[in-house]
Protein backbone atom coordinates (compact mmCIF):
# COMPACT_ATOMS: atom_id res chain seq x y z
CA UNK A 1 31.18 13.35 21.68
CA UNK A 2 30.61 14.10 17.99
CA UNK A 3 32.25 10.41 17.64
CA UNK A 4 30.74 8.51 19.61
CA UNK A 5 27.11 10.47 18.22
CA UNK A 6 27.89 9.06 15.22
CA UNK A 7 29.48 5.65 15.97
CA UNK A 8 25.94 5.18 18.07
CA UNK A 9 24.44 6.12 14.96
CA UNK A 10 25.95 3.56 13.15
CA UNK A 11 25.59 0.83 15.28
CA UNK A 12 21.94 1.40 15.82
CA UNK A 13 21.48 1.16 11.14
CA UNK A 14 23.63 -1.79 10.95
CA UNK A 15 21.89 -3.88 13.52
CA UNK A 16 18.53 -2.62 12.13
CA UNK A 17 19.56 -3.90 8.49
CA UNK A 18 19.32 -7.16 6.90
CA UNK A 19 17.05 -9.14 9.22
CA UNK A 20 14.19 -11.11 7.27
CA UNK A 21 15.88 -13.33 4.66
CA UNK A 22 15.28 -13.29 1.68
CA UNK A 23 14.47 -9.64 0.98
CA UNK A 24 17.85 -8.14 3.10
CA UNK A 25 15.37 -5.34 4.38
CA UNK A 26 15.46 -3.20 7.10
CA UNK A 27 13.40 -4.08 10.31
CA UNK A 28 9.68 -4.48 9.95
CA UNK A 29 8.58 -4.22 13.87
CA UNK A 30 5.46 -6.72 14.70
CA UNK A 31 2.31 -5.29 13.81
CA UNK A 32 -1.41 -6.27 12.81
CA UNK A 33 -0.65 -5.05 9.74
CA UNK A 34 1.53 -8.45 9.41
CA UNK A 35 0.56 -11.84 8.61
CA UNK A 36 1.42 -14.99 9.02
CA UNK A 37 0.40 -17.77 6.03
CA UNK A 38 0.21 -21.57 6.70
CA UNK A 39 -0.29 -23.99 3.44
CA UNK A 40 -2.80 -26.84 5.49
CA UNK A 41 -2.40 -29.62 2.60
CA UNK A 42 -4.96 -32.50 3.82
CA UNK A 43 -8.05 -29.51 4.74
CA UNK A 44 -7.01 -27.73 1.01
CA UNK A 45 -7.20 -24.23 3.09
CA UNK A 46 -4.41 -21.45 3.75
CA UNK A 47 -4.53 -20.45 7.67
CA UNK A 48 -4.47 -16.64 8.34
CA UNK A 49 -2.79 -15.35 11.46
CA UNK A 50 -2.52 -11.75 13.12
CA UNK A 51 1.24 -12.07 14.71
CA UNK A 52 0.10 -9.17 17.02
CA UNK A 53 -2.67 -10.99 18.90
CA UNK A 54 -1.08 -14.68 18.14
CA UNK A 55 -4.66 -15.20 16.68
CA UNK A 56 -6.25 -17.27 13.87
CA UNK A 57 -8.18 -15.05 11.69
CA UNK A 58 -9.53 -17.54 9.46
CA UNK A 59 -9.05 -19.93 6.26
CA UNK A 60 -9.29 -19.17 3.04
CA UNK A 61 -10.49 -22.14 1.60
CA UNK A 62 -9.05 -23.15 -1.75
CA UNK A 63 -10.57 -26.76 -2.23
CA UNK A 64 -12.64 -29.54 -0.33
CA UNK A 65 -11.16 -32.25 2.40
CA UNK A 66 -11.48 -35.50 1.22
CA UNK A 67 -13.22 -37.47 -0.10
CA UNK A 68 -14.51 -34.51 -2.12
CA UNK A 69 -11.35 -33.72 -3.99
CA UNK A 70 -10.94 -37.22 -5.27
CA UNK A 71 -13.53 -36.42 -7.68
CA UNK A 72 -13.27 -35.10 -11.19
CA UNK A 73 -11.59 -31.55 -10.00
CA UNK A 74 -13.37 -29.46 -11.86
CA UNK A 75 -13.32 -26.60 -9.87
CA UNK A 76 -10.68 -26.07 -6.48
CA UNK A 77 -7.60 -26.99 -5.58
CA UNK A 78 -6.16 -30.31 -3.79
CA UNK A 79 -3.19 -30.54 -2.15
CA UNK A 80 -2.16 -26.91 -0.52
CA UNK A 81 1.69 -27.06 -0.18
CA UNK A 82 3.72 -24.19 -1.01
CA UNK A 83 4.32 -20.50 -0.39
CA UNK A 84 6.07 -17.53 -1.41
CA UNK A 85 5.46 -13.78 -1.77
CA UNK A 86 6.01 -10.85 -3.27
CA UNK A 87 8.73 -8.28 -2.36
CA UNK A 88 6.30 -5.40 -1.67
CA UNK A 89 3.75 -7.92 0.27
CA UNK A 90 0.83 -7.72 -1.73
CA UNK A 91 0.43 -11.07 -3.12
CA UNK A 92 0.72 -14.70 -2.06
CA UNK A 93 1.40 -17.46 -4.24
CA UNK A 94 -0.37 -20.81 -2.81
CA UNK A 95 1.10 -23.71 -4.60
CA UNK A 96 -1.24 -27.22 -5.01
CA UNK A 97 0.68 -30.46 -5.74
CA UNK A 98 -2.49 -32.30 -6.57
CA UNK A 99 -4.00 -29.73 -9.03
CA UNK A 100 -0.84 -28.49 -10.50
CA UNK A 101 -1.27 -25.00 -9.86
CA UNK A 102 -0.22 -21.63 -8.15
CA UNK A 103 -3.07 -19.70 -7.33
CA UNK A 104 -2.34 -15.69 -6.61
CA UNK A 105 -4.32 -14.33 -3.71
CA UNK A 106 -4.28 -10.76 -2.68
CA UNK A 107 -3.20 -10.28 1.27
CA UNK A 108 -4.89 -7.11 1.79
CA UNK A 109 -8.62 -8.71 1.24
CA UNK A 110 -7.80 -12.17 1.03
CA UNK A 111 -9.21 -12.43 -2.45
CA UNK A 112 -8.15 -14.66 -4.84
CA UNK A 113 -6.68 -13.04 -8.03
CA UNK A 114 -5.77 -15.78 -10.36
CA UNK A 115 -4.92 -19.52 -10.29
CA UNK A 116 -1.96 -20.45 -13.11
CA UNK A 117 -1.65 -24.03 -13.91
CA UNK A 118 1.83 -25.33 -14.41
CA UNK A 119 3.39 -29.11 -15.25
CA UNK A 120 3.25 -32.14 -12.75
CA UNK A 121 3.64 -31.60 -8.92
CA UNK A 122 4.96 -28.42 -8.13
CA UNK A 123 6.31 -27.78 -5.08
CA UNK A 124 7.21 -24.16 -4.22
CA UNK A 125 6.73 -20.86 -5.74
CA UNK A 126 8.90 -17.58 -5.28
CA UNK A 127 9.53 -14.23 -6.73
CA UNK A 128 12.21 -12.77 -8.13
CA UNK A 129 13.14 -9.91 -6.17
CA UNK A 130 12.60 -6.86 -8.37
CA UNK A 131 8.72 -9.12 -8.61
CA UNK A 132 8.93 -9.22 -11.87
CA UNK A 133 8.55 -12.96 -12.42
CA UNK A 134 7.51 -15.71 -10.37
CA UNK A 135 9.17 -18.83 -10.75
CA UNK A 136 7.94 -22.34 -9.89
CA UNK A 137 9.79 -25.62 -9.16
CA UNK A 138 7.79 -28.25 -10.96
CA UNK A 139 8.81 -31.12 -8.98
CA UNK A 140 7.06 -33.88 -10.88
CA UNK A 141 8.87 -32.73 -13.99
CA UNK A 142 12.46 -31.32 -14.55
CA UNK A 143 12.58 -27.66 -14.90
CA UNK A 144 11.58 -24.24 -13.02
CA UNK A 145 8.49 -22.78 -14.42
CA UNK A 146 8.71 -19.33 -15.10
CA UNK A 147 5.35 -17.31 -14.94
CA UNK A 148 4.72 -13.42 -15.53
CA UNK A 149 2.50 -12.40 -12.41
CA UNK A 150 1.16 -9.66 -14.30
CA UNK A 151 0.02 -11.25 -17.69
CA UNK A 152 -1.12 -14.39 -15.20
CA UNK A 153 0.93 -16.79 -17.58
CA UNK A 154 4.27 -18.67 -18.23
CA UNK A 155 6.24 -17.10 -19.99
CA UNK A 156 9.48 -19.20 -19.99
CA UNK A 157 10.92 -23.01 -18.70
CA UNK A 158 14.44 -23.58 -16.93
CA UNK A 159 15.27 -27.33 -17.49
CA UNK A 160 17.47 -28.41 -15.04
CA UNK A 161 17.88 -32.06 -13.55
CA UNK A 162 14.79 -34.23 -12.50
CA UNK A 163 13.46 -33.05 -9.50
CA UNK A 164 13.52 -29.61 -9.02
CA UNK A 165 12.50 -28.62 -5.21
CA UNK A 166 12.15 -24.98 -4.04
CA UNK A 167 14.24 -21.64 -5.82
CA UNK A 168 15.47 -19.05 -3.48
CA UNK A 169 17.33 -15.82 -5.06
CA UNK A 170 20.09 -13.47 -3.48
CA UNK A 171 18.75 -10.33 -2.26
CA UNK A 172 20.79 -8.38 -4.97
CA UNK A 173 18.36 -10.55 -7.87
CA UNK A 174 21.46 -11.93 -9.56
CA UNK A 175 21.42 -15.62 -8.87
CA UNK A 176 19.16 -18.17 -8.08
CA UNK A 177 19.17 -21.38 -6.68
CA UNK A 178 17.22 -24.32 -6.79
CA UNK A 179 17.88 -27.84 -4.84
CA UNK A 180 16.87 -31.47 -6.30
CA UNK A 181 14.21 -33.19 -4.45
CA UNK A 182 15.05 -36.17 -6.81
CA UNK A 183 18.50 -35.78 -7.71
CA UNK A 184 22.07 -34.86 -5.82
CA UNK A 185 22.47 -31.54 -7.65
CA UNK A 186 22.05 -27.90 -6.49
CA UNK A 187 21.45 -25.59 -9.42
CA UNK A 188 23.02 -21.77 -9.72
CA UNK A 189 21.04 -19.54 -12.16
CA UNK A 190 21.63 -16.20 -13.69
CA UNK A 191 18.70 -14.66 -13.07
CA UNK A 192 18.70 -12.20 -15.94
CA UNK A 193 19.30 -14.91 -18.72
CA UNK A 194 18.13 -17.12 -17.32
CA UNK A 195 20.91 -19.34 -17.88
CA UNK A 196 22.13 -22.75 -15.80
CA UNK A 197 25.62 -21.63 -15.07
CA UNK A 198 26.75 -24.09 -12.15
CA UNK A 199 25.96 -27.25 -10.85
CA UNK A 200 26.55 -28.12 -7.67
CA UNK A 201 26.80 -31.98 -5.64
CA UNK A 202 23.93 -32.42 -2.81
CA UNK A 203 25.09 -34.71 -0.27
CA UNK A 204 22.30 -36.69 -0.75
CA UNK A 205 19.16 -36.70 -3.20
CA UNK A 206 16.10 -35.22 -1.22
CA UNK A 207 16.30 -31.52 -0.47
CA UNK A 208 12.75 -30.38 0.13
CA UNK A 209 13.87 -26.67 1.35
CA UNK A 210 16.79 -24.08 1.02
CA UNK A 211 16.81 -20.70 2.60
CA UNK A 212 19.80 -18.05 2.13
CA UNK A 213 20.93 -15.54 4.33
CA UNK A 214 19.73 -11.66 4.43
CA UNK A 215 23.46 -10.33 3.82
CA UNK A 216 23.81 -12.83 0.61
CA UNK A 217 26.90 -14.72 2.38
CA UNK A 218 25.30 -18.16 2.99
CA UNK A 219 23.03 -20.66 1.26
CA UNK A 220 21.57 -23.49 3.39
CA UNK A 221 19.96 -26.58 2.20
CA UNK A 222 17.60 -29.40 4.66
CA UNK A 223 18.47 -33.00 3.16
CA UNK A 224 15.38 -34.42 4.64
CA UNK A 225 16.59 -38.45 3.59
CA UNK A 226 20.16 -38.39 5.48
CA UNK A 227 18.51 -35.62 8.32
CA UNK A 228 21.54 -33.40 7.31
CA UNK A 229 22.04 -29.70 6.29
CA UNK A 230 24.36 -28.31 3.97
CA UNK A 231 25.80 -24.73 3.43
CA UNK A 232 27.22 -23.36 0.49
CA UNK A 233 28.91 -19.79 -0.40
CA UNK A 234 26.16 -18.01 -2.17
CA UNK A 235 29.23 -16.02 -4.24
CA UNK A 236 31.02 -17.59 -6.71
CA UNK A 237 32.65 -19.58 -7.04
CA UNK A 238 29.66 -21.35 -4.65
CA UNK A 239 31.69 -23.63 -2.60
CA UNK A 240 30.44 -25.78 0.44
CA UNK A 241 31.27 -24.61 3.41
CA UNK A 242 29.57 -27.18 5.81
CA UNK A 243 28.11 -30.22 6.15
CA UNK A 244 26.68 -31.48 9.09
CA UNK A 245 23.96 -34.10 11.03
CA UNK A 246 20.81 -32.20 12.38
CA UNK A 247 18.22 -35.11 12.88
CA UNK A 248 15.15 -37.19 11.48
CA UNK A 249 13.08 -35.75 8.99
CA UNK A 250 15.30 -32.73 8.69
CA UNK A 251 12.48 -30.06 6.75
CA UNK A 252 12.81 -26.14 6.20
CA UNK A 253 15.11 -24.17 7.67
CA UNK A 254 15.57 -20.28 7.79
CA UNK A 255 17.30 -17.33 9.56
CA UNK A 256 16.52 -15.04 12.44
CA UNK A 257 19.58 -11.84 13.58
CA UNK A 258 19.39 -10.09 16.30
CA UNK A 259 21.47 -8.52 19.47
CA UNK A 260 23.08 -11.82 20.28
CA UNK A 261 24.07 -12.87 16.34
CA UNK A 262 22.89 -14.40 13.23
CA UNK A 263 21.08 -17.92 13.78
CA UNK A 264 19.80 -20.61 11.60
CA UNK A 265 16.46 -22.48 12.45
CA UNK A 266 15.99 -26.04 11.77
CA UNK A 267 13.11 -28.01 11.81
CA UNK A 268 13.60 -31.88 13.06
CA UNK A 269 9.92 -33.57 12.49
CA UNK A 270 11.27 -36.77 13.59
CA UNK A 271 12.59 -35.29 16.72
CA UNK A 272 9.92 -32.37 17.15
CA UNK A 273 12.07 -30.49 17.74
CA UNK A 274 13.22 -26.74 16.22
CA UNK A 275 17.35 -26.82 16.54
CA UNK A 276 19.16 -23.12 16.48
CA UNK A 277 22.90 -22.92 14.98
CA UNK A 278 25.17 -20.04 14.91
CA UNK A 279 26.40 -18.55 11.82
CA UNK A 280 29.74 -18.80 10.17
CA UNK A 281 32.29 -20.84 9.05
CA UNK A 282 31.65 -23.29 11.61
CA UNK A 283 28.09 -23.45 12.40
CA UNK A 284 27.76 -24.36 16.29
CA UNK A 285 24.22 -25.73 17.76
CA UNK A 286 23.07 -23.15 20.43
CA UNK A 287 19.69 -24.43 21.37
CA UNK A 288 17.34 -27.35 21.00
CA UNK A 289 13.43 -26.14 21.27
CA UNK A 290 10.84 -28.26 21.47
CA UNK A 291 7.79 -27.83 19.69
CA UNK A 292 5.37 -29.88 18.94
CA UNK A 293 4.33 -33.21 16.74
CA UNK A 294 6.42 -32.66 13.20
CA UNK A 295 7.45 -29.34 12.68
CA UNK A 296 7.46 -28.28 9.15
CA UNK A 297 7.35 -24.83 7.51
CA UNK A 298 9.37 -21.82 9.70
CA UNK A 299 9.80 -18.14 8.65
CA UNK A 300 11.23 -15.22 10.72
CA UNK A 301 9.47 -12.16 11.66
CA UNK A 302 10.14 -9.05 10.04
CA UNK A 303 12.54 -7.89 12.38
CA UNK A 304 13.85 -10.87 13.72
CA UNK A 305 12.67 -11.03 17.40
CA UNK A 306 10.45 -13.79 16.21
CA UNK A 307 10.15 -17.36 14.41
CA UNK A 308 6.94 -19.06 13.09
CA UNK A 309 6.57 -22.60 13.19
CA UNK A 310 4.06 -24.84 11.37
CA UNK A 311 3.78 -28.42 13.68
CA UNK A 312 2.10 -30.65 10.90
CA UNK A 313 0.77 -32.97 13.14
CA UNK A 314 -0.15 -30.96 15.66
CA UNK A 315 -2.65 -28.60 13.90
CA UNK A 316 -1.03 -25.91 15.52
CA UNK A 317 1.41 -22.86 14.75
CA UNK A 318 4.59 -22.11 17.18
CA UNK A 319 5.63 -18.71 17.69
CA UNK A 320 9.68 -18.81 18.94
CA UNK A 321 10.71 -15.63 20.71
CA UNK A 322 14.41 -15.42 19.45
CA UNK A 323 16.29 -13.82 22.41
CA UNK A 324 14.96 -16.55 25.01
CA UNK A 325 14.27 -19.27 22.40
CA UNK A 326 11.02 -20.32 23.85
CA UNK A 327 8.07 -20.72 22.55
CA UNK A 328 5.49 -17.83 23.16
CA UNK A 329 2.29 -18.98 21.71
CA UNK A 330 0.37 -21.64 19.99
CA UNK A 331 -2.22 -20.66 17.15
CA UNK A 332 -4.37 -23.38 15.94
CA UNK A 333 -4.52 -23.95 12.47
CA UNK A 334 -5.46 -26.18 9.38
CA UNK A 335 -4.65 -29.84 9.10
CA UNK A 336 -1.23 -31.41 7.93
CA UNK A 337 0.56 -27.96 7.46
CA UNK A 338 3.49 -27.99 5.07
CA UNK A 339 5.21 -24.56 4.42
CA UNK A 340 4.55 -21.41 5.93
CA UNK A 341 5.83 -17.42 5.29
CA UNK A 342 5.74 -14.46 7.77
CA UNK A 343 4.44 -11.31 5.48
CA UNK A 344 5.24 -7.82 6.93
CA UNK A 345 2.33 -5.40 6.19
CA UNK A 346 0.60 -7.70 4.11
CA UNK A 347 -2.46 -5.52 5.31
CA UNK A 348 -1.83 -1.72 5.29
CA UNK A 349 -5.22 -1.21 6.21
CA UNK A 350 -8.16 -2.38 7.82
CA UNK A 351 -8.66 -5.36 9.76
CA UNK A 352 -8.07 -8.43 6.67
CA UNK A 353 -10.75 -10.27 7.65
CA UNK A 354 -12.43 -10.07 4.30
CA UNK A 355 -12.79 -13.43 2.44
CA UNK A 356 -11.80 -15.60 5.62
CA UNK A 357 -13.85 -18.94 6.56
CA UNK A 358 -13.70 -20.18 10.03
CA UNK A 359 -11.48 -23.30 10.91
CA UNK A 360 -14.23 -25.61 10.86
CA UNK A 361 -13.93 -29.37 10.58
CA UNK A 362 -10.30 -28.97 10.27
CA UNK A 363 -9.66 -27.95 13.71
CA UNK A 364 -11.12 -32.37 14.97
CA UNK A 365 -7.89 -33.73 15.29
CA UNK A 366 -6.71 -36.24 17.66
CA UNK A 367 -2.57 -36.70 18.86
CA UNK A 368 -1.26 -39.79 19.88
CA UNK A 369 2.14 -40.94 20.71
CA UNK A 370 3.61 -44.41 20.13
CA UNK A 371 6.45 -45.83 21.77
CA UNK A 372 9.32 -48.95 21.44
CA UNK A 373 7.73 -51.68 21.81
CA UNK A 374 11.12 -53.83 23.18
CA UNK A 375 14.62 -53.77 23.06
CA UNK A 376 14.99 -54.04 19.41
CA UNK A 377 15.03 -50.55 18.41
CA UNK A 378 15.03 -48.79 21.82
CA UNK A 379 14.94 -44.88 20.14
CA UNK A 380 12.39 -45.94 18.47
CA UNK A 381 9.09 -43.51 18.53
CA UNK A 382 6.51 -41.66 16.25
CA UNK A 383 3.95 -38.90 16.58
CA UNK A 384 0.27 -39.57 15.10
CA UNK A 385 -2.65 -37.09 14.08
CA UNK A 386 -5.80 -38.40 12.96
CA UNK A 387 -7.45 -35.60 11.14
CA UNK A 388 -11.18 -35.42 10.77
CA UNK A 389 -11.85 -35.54 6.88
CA UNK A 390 -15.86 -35.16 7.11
CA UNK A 391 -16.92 -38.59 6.53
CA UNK A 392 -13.83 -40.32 6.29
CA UNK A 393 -10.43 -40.04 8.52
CA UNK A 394 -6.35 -39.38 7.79
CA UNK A 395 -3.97 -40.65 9.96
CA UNK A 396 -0.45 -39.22 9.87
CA UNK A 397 2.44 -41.05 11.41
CA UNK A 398 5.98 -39.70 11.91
CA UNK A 399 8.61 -42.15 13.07
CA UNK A 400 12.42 -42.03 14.05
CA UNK A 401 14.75 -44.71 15.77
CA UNK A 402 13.61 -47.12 13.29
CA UNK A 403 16.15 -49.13 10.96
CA UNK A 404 17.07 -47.11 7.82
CA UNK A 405 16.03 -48.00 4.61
CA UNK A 406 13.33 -50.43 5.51
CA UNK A 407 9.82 -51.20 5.70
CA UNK A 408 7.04 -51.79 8.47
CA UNK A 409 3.30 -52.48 8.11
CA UNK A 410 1.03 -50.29 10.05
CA UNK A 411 -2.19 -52.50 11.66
CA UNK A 412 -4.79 -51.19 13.96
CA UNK A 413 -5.29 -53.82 16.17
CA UNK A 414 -7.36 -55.10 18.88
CA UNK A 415 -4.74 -54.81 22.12
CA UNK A 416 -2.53 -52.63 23.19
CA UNK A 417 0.00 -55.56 24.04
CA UNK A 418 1.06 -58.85 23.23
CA UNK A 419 -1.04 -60.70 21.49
CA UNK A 420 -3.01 -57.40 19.98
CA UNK A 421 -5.33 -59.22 18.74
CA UNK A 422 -7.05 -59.01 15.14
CA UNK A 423 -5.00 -57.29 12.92
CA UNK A 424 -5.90 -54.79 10.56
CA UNK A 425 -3.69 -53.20 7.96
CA UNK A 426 -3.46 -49.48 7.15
CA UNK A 427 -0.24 -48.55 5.37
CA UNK A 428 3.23 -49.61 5.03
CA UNK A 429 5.83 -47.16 6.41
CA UNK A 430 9.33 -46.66 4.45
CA UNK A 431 12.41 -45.52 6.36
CA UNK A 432 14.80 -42.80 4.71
CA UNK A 433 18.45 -43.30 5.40
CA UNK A 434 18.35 -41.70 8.72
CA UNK A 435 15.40 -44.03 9.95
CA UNK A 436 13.00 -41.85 9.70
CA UNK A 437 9.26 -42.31 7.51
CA UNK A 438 6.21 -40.42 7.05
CA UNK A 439 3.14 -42.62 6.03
CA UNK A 440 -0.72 -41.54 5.63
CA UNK A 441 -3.65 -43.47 5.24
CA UNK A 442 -7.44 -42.94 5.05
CA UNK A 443 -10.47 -44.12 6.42
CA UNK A 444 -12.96 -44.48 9.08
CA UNK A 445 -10.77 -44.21 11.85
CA UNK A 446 -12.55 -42.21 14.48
CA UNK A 447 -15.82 -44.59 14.11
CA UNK A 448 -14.69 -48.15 13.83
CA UNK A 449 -17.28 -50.36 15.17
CA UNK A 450 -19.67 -52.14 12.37
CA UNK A 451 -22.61 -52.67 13.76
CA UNK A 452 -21.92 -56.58 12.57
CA UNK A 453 -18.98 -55.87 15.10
CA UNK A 454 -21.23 -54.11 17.89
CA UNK A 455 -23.43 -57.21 17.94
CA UNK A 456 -20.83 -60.03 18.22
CA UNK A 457 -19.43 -58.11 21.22
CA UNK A 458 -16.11 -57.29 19.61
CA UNK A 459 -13.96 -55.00 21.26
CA UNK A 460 -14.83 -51.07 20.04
CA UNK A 461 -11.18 -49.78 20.45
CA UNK A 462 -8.20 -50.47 18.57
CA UNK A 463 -4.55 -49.57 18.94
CA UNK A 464 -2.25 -48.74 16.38
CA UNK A 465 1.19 -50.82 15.87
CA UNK A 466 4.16 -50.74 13.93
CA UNK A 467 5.44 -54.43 13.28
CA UNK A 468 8.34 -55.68 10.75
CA UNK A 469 7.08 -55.97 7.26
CA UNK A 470 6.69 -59.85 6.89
CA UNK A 471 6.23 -60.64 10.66
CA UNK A 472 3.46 -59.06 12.27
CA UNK A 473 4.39 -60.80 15.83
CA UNK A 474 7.19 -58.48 15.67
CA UNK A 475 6.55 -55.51 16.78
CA UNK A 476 7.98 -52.13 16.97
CA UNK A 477 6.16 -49.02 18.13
CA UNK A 478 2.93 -49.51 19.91
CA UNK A 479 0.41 -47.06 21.18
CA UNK A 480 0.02 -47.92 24.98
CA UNK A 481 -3.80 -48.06 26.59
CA UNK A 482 -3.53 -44.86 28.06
CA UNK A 483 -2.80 -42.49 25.00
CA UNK A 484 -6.26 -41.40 23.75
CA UNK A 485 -6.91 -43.39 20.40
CA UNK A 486 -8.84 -43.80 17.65
């Protein structure tokens, strides 16, 4: 009896143990005093939700929505991308591609503390795990900036090769690592010095996020170009151990453990979909979840029973219950959502509403779908949000099943088939290697009719297509007359 006392014992701290990568802590049960963080990049806010209630608290806004931003950026921020936190929960560090800055908020009352400027385009921000230093991938450039959090400065630069894209560190604070966004070369650190000890080859150039595992066994890596991922020893001497398809627009990926094993979560924006592999030497796909339009940003729970999704196009969070793999709730939040962290007791007391602006014009967003348009590319498809800006519109579209490594011009136009009438160009759309493409464009997209247009009788809807570059008669997606439209 004695035995089995403390074999139960045993079995009930090991499976309590190492769930929320990348801190390797114990289990942080779901509580108010948790929050979720979402970085909404066109509405310049961070989104605020309770993970108890699967409720939107509120914004903090950081900067104005266009057109606002665009002009001399005197004060604000532009461009809300990146997150990362500190070990013991108390601060957030918002990173703004546009401004060129991390700006330090306190989670308890929302508050912002400080906002550090670094070099050109960073991208993501973590600490080190003893939260000592904070250290910033400046994408635009080629090194990792490191800033003190305390004296609110850098203190130090890493060069590495051009491109850095997110750091991650091992639980034990020894190494880091840090993936190209630019180049085909994963970079191990010694943390202490500080000190480039080991490059490694990327199976392709464009890793936008890398994630490794609670027990400091695995390092993965999203290759959002080729829609692959890539997993590496994270002990010397830091070989691959896998490499294998996931999907278009492969983003962020991250781990969840509990009773049934250790998973990886995937998110596929071309596919909208969130894809779940067992761990190990041979990763095995175990479930396909769908989502939502272009899921970006995911983070586990504090004790694993849950994963947070940010849908970029959808304006909306997922919550994934990890036993079932469903999804359990859907939180609105800000517009165009890039990353997004789960922080347990970020609030140790009181309710962390201080400092918090409602949703607003962020939350006027319209979804549309557009499909083949022919036999050409038959897989062919894309999700669309048109976010309200204020006075001016931003359409979003995320396409797969087109061909790789090519262009397409983007026209609202009059019909919704053949021959669409006037055409009227908005963007041109560029296909990674795995066919899919992300384009944007801005304008007044919600309120298109002139009143020069009103009078001659022309028609007050338009449709938006997808035709070859230099043919417009050829067309490839098209939004069909009854998806709601712009």
């Amino acid at each position: 009896m004695k035995i089995l006392r403390w074999l139960s014992i045993f079995l009930v701290i090991t499976s309590a143990s190492a769930q929320q990568a990348p801190w390797a802590r114990t289990d942080v049960p779901v509580s108010s005093h948790d929050r979720v963080y979402a970085a909404d990049q066109t509405s310049n806010t961070v989104s605020v939700i309770d993970p108890s209630s699967n409720k939107l608290l509120g914004v903090i806004r950081l900067g104005d929505p266009l057109p606002g931003s665009l002009s001399p950026l005197y004060k604000g921020q532009l461009l809300v991308h990146g997150l990362g936190f500190s070990p013991d929960s108390k601060t957030l560090a918002v990173v703004s591609v546009g401004s060129n800055s991390v700006t330090l908020i306190d989670t308890a009352t929302n508050k912002v503390k400080e906002t550090i400027y670094v070099g050109r385009s960073p991208h993501e921000a973590f600490f080190t795990p003893d939260g000592t230093e904070l250290w910033v991938t400046v994408r635009g450039e080629n090194y990792v900036s490191v800033l003190d959090p305390m004296q609110m400065k850098e203190i130090r630069r890493i060069q590495l090769a051009n491109g850095p894209g997110m750091t991650i560190f091992g639980p034990d604070g020894r190494y880091a690592f840090v993936c190209s966004s630019f180049t085909p070369e994963l970079s191990v650190i010694d943390v202490p010095s500080h000190q480039l000890i080991k490059r490694l080859p990327q199976a392709s150039p464009f890793c936008p996020d890398i994630a490794l595992s609670p027990e400091n066994d695995e390092l993965w890596i999203t290759l959002k170009d080729v829609g692959k991922v890539q997993v590496f020893s994270a002990k010397p001497p830091f070989e691959q151990r896998a490499l294998f398809d996931t999907g278009p627009i492969t983003n962020h990926v991250n781990f969840a453990n509990n009773r049934n094993g250790k998973f990886a979560y995937v998110t596929l924006g071309g596919a909208n979909q969130v894809k779940v592999f067992s761990r190990g030497a041979t990763p095995e796909l175990v479930a396909t979840i769908p989502v939502g339009n272009l899921p970006h940003g995911i983070w586990p729970s504090g004790d694993g029973s849950r994963v947070y999704v940010a849908l970029e196009n959808s304006g909306m969070a997922a919550a994934i219950d990890t036993l079932t793999n469903k999804v359990i709730a859907n939180i609105p939040i800000g517009q165009t959502t890039q990353a997004l962290v789960y922080v347990p007791n970020a609030v140790p007391n009181g309710s962390g509403t201080d400092n918090l602006a409602p949703l607003g014009e962020a939350a006027n967003t319209v979804r549309l779908h557009l499909q083949a348009a022919g036999t050409t590319l038959p897989d062919a498809q894309a999700s669309v949000a048109v976010n309200s800006l204020g006075l001016v519109d931003l359409v979003q579209i995320a396409a797969q099943g087109l061909t790789p490594k090519s262009q397409y011009h983007v026209y609202l136009a009059e019909s919704d088939h053949a021959p669409f009438g006037k055409l009227e160009p908005l963007a041109v759309l560029k296909t990674n290697p795995d066919g899919g493409g992300i384009v944007q464009s801005i304008g007044p997209l919600k309120t298109l009719v002139s009143s020069a247009a009103a009078s001659t009788g022309a028609p007050s809807r338009r449709f938006l297509i997808v035709t070859e570059l230099n043919d417009p008669s050829k067309v490839v997606l098209r939004q069909t007359a009854t998806s709601t439209g712009p």
